[in-house]
Protein backbone atom coordinates (compact mmCIF):
# COMPACT_ATOMS: atom_id res chain seq x y z
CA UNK A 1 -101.09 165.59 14.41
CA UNK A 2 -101.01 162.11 12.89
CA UNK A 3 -101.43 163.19 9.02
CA UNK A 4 -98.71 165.78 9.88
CA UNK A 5 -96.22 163.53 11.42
CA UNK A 6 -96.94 161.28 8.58
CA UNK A 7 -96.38 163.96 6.00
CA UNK A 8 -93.54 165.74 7.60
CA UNK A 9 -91.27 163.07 9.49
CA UNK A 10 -88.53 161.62 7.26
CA UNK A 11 -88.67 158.69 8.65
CA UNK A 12 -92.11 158.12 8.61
CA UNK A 13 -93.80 156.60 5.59
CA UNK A 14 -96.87 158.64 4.44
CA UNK A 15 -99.72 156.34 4.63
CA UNK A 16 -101.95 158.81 5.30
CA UNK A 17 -101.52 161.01 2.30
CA UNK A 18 -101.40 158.04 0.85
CA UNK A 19 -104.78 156.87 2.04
CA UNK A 20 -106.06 160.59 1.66
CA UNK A 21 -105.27 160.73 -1.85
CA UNK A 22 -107.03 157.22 -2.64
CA UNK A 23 -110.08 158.55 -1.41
CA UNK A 24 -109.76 162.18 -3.30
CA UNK A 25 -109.23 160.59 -6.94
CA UNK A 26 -111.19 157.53 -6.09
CA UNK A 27 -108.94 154.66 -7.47
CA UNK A 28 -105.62 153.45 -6.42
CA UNK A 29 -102.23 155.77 -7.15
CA UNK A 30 -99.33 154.04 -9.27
CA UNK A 31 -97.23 153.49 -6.15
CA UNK A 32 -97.69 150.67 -3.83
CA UNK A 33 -98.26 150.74 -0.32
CA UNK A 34 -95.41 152.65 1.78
CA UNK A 35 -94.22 150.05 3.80
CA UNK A 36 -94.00 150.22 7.82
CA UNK A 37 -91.58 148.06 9.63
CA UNK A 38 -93.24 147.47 12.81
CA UNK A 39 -90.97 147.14 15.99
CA UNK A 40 -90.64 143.62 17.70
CA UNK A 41 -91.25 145.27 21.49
CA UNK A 42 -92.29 148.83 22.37
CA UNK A 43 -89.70 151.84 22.29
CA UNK A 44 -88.68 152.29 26.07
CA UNK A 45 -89.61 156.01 25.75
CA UNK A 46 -92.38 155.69 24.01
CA UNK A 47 -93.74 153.42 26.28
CA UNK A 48 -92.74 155.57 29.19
CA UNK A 49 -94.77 158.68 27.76
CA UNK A 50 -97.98 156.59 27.92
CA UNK A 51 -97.93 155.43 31.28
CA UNK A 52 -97.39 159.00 32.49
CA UNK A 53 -100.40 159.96 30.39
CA UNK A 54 -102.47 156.91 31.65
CA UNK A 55 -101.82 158.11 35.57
CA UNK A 56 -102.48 161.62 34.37
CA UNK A 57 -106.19 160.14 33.09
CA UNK A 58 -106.75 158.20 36.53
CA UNK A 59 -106.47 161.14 38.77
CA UNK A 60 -106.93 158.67 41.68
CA UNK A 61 -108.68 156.06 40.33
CA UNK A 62 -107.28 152.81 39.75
CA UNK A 63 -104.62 152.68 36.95
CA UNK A 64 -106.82 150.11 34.84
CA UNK A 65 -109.65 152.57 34.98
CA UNK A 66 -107.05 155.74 33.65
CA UNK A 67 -105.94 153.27 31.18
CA UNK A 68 -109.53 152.18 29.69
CA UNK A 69 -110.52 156.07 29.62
CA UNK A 70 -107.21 156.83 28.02
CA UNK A 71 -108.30 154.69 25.58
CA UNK A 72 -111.94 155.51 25.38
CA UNK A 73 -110.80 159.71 24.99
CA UNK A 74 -108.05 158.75 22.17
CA UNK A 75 -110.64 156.80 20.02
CA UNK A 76 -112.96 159.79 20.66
CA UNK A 77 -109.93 162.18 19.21
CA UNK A 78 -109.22 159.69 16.39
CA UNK A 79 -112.79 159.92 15.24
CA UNK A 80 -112.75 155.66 15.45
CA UNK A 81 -115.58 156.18 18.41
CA UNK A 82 -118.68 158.20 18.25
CA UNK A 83 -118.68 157.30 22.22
CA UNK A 84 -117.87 160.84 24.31
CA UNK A 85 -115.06 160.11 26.90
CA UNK A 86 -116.16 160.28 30.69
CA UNK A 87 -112.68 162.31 31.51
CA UNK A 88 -113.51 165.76 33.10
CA UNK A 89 -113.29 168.47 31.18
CA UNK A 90 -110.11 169.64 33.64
CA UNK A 91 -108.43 166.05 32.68
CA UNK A 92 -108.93 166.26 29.51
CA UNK A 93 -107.03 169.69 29.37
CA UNK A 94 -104.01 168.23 30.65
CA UNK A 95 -104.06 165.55 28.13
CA UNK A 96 -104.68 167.91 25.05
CA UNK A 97 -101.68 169.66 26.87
CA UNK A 98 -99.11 166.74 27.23
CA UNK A 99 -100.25 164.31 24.49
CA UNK A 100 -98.06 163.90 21.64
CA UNK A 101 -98.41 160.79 19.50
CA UNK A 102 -95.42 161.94 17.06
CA UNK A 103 -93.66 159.42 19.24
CA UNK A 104 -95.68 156.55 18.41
CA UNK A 105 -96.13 157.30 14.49
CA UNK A 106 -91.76 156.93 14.78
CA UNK A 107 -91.70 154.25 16.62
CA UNK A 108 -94.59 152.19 15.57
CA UNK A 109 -95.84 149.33 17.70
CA UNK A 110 -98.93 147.83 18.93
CA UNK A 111 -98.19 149.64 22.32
CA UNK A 112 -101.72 149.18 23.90
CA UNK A 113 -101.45 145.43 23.30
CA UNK A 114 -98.83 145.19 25.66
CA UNK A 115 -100.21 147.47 28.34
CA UNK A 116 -103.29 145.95 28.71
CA UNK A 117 -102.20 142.60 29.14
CA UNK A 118 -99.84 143.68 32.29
CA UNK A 119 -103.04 144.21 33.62
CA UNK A 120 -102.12 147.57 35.08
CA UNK A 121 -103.00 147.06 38.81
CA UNK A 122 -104.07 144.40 41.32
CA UNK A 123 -107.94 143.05 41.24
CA UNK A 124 -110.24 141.65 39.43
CA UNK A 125 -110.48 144.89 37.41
CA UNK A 126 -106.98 144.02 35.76
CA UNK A 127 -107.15 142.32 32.30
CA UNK A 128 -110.89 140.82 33.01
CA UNK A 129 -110.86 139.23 29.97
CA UNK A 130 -107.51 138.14 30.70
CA UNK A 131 -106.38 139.70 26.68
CA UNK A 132 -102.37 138.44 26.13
CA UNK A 133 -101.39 139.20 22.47
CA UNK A 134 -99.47 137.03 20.39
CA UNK A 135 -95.44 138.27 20.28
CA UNK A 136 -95.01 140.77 17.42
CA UNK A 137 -91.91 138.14 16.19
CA UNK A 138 -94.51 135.15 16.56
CA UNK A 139 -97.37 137.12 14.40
CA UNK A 140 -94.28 138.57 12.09
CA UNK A 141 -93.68 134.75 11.41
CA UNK A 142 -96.82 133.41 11.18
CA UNK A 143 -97.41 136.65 8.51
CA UNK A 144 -94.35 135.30 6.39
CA UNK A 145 -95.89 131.91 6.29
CA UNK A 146 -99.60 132.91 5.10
CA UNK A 147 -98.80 135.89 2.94
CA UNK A 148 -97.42 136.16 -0.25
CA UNK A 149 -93.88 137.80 0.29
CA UNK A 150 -93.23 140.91 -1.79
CA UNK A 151 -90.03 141.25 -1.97
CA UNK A 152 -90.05 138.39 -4.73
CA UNK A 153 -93.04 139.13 -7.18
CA UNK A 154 -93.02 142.16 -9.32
CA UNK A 155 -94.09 145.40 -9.18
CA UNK A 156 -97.07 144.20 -10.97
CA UNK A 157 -98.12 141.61 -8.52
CA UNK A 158 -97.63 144.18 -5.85
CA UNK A 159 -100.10 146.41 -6.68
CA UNK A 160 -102.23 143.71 -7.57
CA UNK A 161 -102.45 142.14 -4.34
CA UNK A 162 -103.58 145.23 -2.73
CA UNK A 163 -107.21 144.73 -3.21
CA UNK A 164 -106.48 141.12 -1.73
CA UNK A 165 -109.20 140.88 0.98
CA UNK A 166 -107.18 139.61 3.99
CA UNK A 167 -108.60 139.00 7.55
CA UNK A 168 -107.80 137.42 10.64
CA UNK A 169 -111.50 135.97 11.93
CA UNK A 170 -109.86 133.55 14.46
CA UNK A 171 -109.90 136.64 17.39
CA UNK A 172 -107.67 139.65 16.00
CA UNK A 173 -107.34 141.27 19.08
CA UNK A 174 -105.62 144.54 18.96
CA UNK A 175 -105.10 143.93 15.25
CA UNK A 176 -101.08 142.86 14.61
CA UNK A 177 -101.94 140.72 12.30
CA UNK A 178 -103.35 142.84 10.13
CA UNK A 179 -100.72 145.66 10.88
CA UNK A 180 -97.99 143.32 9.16
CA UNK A 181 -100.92 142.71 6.36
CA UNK A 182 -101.48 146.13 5.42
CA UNK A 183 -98.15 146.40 4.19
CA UNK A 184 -99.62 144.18 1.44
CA UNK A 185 -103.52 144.81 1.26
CA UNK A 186 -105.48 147.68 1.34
CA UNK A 187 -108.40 145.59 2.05
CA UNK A 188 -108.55 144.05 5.71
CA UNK A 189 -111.58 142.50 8.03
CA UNK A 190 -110.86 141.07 11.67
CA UNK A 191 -113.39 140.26 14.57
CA UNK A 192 -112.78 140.74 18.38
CA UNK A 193 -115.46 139.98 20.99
CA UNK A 194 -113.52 142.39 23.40
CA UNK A 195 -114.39 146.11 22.82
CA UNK A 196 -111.42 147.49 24.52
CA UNK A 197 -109.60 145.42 22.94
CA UNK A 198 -111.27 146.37 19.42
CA UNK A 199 -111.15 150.04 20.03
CA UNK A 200 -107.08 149.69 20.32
CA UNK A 201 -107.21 147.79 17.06
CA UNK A 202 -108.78 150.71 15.45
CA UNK A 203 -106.90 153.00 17.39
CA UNK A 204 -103.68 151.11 15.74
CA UNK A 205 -105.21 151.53 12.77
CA UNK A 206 -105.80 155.55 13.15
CA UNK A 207 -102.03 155.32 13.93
CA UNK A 208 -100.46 153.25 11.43
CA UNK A 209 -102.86 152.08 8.44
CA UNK A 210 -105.77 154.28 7.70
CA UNK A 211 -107.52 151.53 5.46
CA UNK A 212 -107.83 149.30 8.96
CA UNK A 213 -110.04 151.99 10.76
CA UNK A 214 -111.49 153.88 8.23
CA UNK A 215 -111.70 151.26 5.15
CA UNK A 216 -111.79 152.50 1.68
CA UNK A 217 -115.19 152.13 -0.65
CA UNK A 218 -115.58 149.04 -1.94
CA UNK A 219 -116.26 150.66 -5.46
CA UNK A 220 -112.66 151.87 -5.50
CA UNK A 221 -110.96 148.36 -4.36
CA UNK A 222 -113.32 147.27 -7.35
CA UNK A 223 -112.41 149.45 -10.25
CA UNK A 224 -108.46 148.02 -9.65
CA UNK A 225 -109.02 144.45 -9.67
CA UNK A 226 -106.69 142.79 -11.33
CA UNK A 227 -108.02 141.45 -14.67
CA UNK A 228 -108.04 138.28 -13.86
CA UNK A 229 -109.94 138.78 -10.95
CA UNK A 230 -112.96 139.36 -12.89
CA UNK A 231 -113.37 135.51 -14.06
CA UNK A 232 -111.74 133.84 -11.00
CA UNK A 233 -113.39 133.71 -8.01
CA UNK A 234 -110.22 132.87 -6.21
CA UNK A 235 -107.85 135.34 -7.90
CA UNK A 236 -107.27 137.58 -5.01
CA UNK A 237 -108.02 135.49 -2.21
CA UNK A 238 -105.44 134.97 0.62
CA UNK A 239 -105.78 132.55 3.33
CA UNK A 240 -105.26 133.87 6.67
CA UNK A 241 -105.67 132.16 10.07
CA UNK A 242 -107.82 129.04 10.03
CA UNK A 243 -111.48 129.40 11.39
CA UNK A 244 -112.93 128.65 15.04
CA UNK A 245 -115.41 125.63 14.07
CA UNK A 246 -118.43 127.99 14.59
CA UNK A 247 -116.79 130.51 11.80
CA UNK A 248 -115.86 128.20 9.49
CA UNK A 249 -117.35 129.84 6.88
CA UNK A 250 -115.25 133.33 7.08
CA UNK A 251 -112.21 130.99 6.07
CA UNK A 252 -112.91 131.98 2.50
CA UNK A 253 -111.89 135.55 2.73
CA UNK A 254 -112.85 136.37 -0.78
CA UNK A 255 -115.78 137.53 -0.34
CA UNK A 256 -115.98 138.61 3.35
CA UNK A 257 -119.45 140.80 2.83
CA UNK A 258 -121.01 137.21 1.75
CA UNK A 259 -121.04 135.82 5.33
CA UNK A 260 -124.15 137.66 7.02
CA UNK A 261 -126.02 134.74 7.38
CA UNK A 262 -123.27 133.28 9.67
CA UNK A 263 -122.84 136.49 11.62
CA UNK A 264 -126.67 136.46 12.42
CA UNK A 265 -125.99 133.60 14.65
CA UNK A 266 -123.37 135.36 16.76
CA UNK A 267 -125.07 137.17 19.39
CA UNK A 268 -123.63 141.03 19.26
CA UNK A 269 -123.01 141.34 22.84
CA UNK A 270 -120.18 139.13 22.57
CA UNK A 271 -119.00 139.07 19.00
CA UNK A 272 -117.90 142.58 17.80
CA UNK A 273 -116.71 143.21 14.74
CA UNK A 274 -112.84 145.08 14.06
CA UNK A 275 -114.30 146.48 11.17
CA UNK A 276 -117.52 147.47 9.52
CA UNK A 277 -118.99 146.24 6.38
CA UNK A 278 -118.66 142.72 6.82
């Protein structure tokens, strides 16, 4: 449904063929990235369809509850969780019956962000890890202050910055920071201690930029380097958000894969990483 809509929607930029076609030749195409604007709030509608579909999963549970197994069955769908949803087979009928994320791919916005951090309910259920996301305006700023703006380099640079490695280590949450990157890198890396939170990022990227959820090879980013890459350790580097003191060594996104050794001291029941390979 999501490779269709992004095929067959006018309005919709393909970033999944796009993506798909990457991984069939095995090196980058000639055309930069189709660009997404993202929305500053959620599309009323939009946002209406998923609360009906969230009460349809909580069939008289508590609305946090339909909301977290909403989530947990769409990442299962998406193919961004191996984890089978706990929905009965009944509910999950009358989801595959009244789903339609066509909606979403038109009106794109980190939609789950929002909803979670209502809280969805009264108790200490609600937003446990009390998760508010930085405004899409304040992260669209912050985006035009870190990252080179491509609307003034050439054509050239364009393509050249998308094997940029790019990440937001500082707590990515449900990734819209790196939404606003992808529209320059093919090449991204977060980390979120919150799983819920980090499935929604990946479900965003299912959504909206393939290369966040399911990242291409690292031999392909490789074999397009620029050229001048190849002697400067710094020539695709792009600083993102600044380190927590106990990262401070992921604030040289260069070479993200380089930072095991600091990982190892993270203990994995409370640092998760967005994405894997790092």
């Amino acid at each position: 449904m999501i490779m269709e809509g992004h095929r067959i929607l006018p309005d919709v930029p393909d970033r999944w063929g796009y993506h798909l076609r990457i991984l069939q030749a095995q090196h980058l195409p000639d055309e930069p990235i189709p660009q997404i604007h993202f929305l500053s709030g959620p599309h009323p509608d939009t946002l209406k369809h998923l609360h009906q579909w969230i009460r349809l999963a909580a069939h008289h549970q508590s609305t946090w509850t339909g909301m977290t197994d909403f989530i947990e069955w769409l990442a299962y769908a998406l193919q961004v969780s191996q984890t089978p949803p706990r929905l009965d087979d009944a509910i999950q009928v009358e989801l595959y019956q009244h789903v339609n994320l066509l909606a979403m791919v038109q009106h794109p916005y980190d939609y789950f962000g929002d909803i979670i951090s209502e809280g969805l309910g009264n108790g200490p259920w609600a937003n446990p890890n009390n998760f508010y996301p930085t405004p899409m305006e304040i992260c669209r700023l912050m985006a035009a202050m870190t990252l080179p703006d491509i609307t003034k380099v050439s054509l050239q640079k364009v393509k050249n910055l998308r094997t940029a490695r790019i990440a937001d280590p500082a707590g990515s949450g449900t990734g819209r920071m790196l939404l606003l990157a992808s529209n320059i890198s093919l090449s991204l890396y977060g980390c979120e201690k919150d799983p819920l939170v980090r499935t929604v990022s990946l479900i965003n990227g299912a959504l909206y930029a393939p290369w966040l959820a399911f990242p291409i090879p690292d031999h392909i980013l490789e074999s397009d380097l620029p050229t001048d890459a190849a002697t400067s350790d710094n020539a695709t580097c792009t600083q993102a958000l600044l380190a927590p003191g106990h990262l401070q060594a992921i604030t040289s996104l260069n070479q993200p894969p380089c930072i095991a050794s600091t990982l190892d001291e993270i203990d994995e029941h409370t640092m998760q990483l967005v994405l894997p390979g790092w």
